[in-house]
N, C-alpha and C. Protein backbone atom coordinates (compact mmCIF):
# COMPACT_ATOMS: atom_id res chain seq x y z
N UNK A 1 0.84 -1.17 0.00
CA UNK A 1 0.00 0.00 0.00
C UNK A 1 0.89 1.24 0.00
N UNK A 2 0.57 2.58 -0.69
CA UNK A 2 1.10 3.35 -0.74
C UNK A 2 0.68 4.02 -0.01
N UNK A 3 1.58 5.30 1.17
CA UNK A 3 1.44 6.47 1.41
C UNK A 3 -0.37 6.99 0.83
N UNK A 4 -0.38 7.61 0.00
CA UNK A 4 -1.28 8.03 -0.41
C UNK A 4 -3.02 7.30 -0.44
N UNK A 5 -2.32 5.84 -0.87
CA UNK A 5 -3.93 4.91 -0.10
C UNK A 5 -3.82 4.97 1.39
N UNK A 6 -3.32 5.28 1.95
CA UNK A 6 -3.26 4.77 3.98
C UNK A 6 -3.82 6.15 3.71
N UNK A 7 -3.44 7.71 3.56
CA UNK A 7 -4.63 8.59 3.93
C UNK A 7 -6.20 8.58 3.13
N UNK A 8 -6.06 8.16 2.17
CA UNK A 8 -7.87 8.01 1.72
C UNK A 8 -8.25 6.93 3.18
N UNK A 9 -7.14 5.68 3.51
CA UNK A 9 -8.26 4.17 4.09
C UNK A 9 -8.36 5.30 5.81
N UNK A 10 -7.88 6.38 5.61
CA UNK A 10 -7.85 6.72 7.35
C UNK A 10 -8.93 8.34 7.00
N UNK A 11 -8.96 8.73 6.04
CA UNK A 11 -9.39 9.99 5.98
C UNK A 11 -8.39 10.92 6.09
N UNK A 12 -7.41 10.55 6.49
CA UNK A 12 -6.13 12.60 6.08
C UNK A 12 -6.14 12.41 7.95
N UNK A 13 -6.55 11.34 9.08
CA UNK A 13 -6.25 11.97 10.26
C UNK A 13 -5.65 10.29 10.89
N UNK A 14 -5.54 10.90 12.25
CA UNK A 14 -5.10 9.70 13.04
C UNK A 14 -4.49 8.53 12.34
N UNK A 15 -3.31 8.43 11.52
CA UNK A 15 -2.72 6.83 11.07
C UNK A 15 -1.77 6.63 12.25
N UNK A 16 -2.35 5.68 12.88
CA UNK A 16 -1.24 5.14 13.58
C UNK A 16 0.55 4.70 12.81
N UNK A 17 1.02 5.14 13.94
CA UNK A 17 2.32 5.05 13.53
C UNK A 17 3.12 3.71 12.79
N UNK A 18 2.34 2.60 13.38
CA UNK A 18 3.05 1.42 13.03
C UNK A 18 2.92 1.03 11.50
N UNK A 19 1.19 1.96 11.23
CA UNK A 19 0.71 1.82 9.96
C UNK A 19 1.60 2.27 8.72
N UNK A 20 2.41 3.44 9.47
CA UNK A 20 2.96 4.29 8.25
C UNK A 20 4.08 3.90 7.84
N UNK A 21 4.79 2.42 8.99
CA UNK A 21 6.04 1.51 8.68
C UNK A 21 5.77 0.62 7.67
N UNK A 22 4.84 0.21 7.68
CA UNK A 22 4.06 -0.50 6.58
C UNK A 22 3.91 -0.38 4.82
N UNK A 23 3.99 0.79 4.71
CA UNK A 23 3.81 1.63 3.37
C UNK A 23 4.92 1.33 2.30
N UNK A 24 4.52 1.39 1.17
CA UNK A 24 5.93 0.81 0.12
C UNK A 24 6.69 2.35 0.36
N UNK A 25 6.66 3.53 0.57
CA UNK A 25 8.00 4.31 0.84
C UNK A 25 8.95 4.01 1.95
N UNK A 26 8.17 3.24 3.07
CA UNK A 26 9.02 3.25 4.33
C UNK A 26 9.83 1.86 3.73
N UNK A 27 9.06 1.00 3.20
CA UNK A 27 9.58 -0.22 2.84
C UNK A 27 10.97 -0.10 1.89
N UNK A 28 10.85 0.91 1.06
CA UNK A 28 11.82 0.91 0.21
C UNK A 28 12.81 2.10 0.80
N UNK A 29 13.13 3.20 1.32
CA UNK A 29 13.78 3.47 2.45
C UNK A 29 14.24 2.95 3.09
N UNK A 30 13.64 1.21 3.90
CA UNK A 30 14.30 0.23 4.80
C UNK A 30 15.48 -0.12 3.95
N UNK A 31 15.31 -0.70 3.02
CA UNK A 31 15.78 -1.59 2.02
C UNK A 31 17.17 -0.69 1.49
N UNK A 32 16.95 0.57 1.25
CA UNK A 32 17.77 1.55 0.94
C UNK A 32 19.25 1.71 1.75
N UNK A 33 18.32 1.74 3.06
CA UNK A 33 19.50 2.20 4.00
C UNK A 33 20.74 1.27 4.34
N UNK A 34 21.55 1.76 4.29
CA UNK A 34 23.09 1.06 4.51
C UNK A 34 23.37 0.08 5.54
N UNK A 35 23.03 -0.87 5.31
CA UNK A 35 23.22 -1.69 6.94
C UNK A 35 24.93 -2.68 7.14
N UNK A 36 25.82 -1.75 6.90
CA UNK A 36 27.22 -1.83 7.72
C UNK A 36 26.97 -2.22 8.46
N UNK A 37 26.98 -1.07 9.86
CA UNK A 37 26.86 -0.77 10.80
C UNK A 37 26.15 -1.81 11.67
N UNK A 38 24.98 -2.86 11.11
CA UNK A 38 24.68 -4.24 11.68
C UNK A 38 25.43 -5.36 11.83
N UNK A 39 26.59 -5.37 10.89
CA UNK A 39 27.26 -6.40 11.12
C UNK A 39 28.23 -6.72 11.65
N UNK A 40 28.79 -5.70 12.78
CA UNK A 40 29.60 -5.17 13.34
C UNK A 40 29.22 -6.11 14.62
N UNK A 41 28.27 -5.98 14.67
CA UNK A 41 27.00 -6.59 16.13
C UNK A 41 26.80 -8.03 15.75
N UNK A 42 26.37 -8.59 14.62
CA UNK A 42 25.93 -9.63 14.21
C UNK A 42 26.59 -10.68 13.07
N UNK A 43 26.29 -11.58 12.79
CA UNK A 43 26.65 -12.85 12.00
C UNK A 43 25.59 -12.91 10.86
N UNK A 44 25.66 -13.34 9.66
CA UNK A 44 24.83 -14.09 8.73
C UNK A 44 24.51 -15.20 9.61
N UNK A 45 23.50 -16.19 9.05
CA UNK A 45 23.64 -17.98 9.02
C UNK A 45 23.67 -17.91 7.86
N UNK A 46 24.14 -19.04 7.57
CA UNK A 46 23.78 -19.68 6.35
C UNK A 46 22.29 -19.34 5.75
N UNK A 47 21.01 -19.75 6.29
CA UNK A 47 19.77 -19.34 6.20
C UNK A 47 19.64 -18.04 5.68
N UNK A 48 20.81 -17.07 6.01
CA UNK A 48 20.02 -15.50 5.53
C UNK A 48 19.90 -14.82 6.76
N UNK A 49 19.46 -15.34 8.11
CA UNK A 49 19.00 -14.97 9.40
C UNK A 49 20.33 -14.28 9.70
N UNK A 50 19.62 -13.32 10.79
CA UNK A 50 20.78 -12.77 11.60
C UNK A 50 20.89 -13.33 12.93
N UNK A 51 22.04 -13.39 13.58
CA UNK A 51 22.16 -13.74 14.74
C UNK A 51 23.03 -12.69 15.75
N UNK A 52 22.45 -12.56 16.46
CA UNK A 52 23.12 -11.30 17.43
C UNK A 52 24.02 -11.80 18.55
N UNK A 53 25.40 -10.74 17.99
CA UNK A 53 26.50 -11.28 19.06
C UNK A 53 26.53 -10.30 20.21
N UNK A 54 25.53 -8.97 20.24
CA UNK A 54 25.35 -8.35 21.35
C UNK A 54 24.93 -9.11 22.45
N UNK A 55 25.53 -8.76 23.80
CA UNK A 55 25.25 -9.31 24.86
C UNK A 55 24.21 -8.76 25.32
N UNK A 56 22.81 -8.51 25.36
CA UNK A 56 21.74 -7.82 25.83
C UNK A 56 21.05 -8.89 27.17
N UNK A 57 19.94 -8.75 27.54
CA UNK A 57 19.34 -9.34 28.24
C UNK A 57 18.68 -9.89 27.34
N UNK A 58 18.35 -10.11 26.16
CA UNK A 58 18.15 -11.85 25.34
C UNK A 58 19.21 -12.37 24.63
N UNK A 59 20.49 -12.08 25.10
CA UNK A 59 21.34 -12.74 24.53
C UNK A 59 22.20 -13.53 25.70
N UNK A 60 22.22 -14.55 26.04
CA UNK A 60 23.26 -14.81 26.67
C UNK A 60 24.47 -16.15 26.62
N UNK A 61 25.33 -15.95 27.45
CA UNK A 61 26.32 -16.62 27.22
C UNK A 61 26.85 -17.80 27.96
N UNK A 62 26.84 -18.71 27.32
CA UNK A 62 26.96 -20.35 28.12
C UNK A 62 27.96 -21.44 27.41
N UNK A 63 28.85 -21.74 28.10
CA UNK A 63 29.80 -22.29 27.48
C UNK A 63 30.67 -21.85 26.41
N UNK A 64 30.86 -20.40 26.12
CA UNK A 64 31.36 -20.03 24.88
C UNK A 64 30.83 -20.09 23.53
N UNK A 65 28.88 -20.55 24.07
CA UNK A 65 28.71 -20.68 22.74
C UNK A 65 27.07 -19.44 23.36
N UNK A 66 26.63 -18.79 21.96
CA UNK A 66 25.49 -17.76 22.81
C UNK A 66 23.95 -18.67 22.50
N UNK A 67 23.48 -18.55 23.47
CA UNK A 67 21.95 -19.41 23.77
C UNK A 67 20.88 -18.30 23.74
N UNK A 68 20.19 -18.33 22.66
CA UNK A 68 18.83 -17.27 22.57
C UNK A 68 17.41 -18.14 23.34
N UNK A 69 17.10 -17.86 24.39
CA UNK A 69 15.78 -18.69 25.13
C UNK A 69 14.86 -18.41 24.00
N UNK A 70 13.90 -19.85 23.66
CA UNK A 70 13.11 -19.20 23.25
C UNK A 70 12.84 -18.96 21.14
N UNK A 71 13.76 -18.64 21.08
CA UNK A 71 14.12 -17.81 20.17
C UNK A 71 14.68 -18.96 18.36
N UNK A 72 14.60 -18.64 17.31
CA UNK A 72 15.02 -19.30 16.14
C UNK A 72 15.71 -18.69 15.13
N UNK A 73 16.60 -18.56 14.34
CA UNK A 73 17.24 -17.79 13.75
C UNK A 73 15.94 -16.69 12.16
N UNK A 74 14.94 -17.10 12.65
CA UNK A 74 13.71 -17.08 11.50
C UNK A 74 13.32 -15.73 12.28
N UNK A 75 13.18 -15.71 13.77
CA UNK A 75 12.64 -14.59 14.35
C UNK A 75 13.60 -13.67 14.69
N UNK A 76 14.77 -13.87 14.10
CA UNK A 76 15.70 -12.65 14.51
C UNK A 76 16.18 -11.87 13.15
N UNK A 77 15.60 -10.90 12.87
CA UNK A 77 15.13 -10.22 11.20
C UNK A 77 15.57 -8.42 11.62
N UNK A 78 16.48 -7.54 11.00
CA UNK A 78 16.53 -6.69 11.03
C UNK A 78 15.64 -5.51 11.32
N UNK A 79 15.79 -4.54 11.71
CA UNK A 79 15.16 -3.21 12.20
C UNK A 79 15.80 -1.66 11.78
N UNK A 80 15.13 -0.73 11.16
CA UNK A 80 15.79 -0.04 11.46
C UNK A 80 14.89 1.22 11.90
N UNK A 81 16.44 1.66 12.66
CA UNK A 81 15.72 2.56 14.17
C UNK A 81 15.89 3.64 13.75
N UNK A 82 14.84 5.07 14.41
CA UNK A 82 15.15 6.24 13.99
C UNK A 82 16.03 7.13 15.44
N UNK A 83 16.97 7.41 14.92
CA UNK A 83 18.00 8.04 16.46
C UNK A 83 16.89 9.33 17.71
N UNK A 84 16.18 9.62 16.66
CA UNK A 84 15.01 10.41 17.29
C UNK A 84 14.32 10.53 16.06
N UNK A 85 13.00 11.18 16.57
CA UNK A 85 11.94 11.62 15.85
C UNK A 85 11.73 13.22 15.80
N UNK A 86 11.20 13.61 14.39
CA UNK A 86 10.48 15.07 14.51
C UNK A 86 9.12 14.86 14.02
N UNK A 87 8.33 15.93 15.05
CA UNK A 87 7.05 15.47 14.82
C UNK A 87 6.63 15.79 13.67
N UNK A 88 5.36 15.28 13.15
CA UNK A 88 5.12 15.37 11.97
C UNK A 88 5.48 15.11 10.91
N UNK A 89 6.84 14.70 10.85
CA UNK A 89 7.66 14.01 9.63
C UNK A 89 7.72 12.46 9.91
N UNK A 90 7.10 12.17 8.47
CA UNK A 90 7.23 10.44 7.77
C UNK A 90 7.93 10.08 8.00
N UNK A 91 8.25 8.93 8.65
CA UNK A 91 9.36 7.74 8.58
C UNK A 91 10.01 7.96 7.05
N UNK A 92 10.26 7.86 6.54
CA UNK A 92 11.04 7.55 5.18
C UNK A 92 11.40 8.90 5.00
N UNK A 93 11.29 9.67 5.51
CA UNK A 93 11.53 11.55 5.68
C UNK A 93 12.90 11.81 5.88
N UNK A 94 13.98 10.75 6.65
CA UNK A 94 15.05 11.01 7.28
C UNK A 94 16.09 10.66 6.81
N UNK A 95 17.23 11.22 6.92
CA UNK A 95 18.59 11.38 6.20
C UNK A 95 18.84 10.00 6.81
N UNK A 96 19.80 8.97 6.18
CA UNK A 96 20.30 7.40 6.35
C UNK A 96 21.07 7.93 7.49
N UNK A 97 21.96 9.31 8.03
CA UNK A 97 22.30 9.35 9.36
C UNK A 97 21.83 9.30 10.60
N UNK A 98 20.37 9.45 10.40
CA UNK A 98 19.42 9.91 11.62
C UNK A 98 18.92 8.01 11.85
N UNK A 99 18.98 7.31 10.85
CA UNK A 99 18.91 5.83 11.22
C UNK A 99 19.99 5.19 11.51
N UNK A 100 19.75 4.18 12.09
CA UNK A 100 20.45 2.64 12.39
C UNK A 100 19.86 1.48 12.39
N UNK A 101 20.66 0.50 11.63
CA UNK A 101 20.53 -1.36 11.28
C UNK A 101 20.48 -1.67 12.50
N UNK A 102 19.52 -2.44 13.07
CA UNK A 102 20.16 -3.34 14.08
C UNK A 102 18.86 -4.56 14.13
N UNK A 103 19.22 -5.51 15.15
CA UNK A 103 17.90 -7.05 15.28
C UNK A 103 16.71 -6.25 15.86
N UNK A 104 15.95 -6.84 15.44
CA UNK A 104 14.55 -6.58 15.95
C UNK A 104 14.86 -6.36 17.40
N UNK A 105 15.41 -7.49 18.51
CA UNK A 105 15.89 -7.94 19.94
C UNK A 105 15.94 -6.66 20.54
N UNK A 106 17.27 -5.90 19.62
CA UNK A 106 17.88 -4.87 20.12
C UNK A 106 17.24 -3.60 19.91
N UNK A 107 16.57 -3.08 18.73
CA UNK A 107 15.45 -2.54 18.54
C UNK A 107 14.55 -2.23 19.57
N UNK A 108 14.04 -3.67 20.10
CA UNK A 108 12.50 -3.24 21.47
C UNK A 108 13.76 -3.08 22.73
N UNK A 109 14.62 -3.60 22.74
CA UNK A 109 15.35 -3.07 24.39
C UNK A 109 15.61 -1.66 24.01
N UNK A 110 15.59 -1.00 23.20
CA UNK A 110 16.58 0.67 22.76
C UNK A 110 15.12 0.53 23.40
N UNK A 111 13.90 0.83 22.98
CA UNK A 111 12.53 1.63 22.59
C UNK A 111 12.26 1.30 24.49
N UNK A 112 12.61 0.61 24.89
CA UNK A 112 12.01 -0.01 26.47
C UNK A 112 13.47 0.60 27.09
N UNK A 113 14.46 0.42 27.10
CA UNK A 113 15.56 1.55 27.75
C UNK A 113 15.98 2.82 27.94
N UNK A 114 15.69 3.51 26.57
CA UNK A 114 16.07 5.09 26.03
C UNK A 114 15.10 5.67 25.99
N UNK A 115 14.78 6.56 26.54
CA UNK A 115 13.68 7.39 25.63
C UNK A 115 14.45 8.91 24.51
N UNK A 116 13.60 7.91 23.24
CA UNK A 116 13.99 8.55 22.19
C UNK A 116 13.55 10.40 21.96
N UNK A 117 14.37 11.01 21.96
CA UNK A 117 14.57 12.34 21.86
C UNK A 117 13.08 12.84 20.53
N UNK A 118 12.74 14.06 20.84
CA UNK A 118 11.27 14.02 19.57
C UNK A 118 11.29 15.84 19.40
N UNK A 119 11.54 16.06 18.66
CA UNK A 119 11.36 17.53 18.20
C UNK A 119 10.52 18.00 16.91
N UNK A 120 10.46 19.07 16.90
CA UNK A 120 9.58 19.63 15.80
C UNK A 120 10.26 20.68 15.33
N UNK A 121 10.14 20.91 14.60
CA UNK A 121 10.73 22.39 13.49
C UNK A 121 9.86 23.64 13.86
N UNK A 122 10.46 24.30 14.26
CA UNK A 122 10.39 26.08 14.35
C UNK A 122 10.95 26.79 14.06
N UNK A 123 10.69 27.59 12.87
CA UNK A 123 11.28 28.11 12.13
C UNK A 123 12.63 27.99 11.66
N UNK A 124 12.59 26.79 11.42
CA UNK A 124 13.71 26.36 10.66
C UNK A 124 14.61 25.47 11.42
N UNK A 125 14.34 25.71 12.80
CA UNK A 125 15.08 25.07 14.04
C UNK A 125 14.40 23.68 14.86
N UNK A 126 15.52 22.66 15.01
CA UNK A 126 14.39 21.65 15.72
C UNK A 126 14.60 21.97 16.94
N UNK A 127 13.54 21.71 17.76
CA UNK A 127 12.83 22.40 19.26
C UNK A 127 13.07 21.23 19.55
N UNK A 128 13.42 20.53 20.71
CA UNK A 128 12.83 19.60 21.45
C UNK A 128 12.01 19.44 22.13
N UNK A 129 10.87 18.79 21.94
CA UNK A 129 9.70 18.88 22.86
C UNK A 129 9.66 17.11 24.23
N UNK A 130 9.37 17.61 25.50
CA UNK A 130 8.98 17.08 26.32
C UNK A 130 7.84 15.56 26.47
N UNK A 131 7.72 14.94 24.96
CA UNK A 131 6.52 13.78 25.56
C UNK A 131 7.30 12.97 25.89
N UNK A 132 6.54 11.89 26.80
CA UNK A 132 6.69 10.97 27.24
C UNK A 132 6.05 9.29 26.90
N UNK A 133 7.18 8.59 26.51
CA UNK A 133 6.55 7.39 25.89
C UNK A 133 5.41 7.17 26.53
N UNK A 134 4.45 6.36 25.53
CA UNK A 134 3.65 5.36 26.02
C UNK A 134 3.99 4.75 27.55
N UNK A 135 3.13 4.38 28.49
CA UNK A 135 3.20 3.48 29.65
C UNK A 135 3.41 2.27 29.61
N UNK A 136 2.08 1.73 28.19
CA UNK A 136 1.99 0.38 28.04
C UNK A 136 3.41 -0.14 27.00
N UNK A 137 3.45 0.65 25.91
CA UNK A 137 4.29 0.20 24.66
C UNK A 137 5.82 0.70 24.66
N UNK A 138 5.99 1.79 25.91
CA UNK A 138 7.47 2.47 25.65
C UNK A 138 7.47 3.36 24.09
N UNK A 139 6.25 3.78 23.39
CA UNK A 139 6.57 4.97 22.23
C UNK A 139 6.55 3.38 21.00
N UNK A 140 6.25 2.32 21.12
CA UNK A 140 6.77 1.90 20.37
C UNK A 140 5.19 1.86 19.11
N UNK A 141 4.17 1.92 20.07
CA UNK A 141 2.58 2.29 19.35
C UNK A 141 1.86 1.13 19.09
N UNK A 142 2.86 -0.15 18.95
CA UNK A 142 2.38 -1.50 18.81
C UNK A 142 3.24 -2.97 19.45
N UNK A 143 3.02 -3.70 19.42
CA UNK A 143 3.75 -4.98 19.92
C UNK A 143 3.90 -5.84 18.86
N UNK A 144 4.68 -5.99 18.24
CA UNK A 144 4.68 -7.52 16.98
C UNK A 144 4.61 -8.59 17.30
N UNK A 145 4.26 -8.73 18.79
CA UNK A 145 4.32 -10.87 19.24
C UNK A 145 2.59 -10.41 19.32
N UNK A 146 1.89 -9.49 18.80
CA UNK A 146 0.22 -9.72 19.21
C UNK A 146 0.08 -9.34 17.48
N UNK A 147 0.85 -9.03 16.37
CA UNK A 147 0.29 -8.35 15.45
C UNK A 147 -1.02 -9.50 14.70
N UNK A 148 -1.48 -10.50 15.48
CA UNK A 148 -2.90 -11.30 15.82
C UNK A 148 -3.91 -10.53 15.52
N UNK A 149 -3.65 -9.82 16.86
CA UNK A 149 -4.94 -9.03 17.34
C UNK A 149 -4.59 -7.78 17.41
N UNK A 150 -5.45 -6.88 15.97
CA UNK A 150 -5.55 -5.85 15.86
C UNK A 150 -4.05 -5.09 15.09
N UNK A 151 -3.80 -6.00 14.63
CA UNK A 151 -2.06 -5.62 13.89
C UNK A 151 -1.49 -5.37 15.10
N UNK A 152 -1.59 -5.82 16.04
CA UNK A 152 -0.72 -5.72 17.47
C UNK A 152 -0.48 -3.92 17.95
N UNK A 153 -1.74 -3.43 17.49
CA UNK A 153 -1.98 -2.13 17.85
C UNK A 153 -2.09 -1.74 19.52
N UNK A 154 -1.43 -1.16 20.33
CA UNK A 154 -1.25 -0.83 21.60
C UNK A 154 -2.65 0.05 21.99
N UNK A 155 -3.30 -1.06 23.12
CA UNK A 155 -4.87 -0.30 23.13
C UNK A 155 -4.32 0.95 23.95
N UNK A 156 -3.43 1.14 24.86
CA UNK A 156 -3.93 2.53 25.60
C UNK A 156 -3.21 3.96 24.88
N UNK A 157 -2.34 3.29 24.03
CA UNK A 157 -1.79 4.74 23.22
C UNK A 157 -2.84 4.82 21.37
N UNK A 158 -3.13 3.82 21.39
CA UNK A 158 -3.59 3.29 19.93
C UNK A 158 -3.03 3.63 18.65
N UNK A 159 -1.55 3.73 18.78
CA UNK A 159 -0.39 3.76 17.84
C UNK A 159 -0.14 5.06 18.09
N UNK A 160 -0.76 6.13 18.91
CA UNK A 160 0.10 7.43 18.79
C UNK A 160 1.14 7.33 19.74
N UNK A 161 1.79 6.84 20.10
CA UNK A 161 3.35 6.68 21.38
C UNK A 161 3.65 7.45 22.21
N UNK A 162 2.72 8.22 21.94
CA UNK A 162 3.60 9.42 23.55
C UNK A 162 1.73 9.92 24.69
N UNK A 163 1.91 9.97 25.85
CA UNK A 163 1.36 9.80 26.84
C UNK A 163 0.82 11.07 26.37
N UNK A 164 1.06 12.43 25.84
CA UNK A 164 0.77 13.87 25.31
C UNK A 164 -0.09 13.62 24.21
N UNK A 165 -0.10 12.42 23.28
CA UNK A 165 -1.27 12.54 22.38
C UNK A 165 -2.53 11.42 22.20
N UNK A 166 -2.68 10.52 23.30
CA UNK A 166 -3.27 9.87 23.57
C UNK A 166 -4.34 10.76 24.05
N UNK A 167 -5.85 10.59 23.53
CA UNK A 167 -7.21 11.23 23.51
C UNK A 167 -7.38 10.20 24.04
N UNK A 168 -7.85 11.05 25.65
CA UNK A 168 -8.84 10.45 26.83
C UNK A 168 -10.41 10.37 26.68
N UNK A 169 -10.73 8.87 27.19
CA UNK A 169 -12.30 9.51 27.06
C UNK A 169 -13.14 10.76 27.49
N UNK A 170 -12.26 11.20 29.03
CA UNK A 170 -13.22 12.36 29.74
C UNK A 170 -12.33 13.51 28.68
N UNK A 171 -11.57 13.75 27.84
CA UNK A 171 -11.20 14.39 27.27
C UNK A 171 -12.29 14.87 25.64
N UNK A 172 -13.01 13.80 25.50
CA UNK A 172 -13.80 13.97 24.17
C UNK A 172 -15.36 14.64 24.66
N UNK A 173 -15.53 15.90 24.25
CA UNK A 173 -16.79 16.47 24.88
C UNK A 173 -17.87 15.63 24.49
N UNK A 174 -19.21 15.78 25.22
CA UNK A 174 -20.46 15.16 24.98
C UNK A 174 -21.31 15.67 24.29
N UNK A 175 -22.00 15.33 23.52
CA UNK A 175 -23.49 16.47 22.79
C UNK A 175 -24.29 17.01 24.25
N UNK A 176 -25.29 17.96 24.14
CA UNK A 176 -25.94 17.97 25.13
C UNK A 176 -27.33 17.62 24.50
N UNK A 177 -28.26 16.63 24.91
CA UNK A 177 -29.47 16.06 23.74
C UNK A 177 -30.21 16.86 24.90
């Protein structure tokens, strides 16, 4: 799906974020970007799969050889991360410096460890503005071990990621009948 069908299927408002990763520009942007910088961290298999030689808290180390709990070389598939965000600008919007290659693994620990820096342009200048991830998702807007149910859309942010743009119910006025 293109950019341009996701605003007719949404109306021009609210696309959740995870939606707009989805799109053949972000897709071909992924594909674009230089991924050096991943293999520095990681191994081929044979298979194609990546395997991560970062020591994280799902990676660990036993006998000299690394043991993923859990885990298959099928579910460990590249990511790439944005170093921060500016609001209002598309994923596929950003210079290949403002990204980084890395495993999916390492990907959700950045998004659940860091909170990613988010600015907006004023007059010409990026501002940094103050939100605060999601509670439930850490900013991430969705979960991919549920994309089951509901494209694994995060019910209490509902893909917008920051605690500042999440619309409360007592926040939506009432008619008066």
């Amino acid at each position: 799906m293109k950019y341009s069908e996701l605003i007719n299927k949404h109306e021009e408002k609210n696309i959740p974020y995870f939606e707009l990763l989805e799109v053949e520009e972000w897709k071909q942007k992924r594909k674009e970007h230089p991924k050096e910088e991943v293999f520095v961290n990681h191994v081929i298999l044979n298979s194609g799969s990546l395997m991560p030689l970062l020591f994280t808290e799902h990676h660990t180390m036993t006998d000299r050889r690394i043991i993923l709990p859990d885990l298959t070389p099928n579910s460990i598939y590249i990511n790439v991360h944005h170093k921060f965000y500016i609001h209002e600008k598309l994923p596929w919007e950003y210079e290949d410096a403002d990204l980084i290659t890395i495993c999916n693994l390492c990907h959700i620990d950045i998004h659940r460890k860091e909170k990613i820096p988010i600015y907006t342009i004023i007059n010409g200048e990026m501002v940094k503005l103050q939100y605060t991830p999601c509670l439930r998702c850490q900013g991430i807007g969705y979960f991919p071990e549920y994309r089951h149910v509901e494209n694994g859309l995060c019910f209490r942010c509902r893909g917008k990621r920051f605690e500042e743009l999440i619309v409360h119910e007592s926040d939506i006025p009432t008619p008066n009948l």
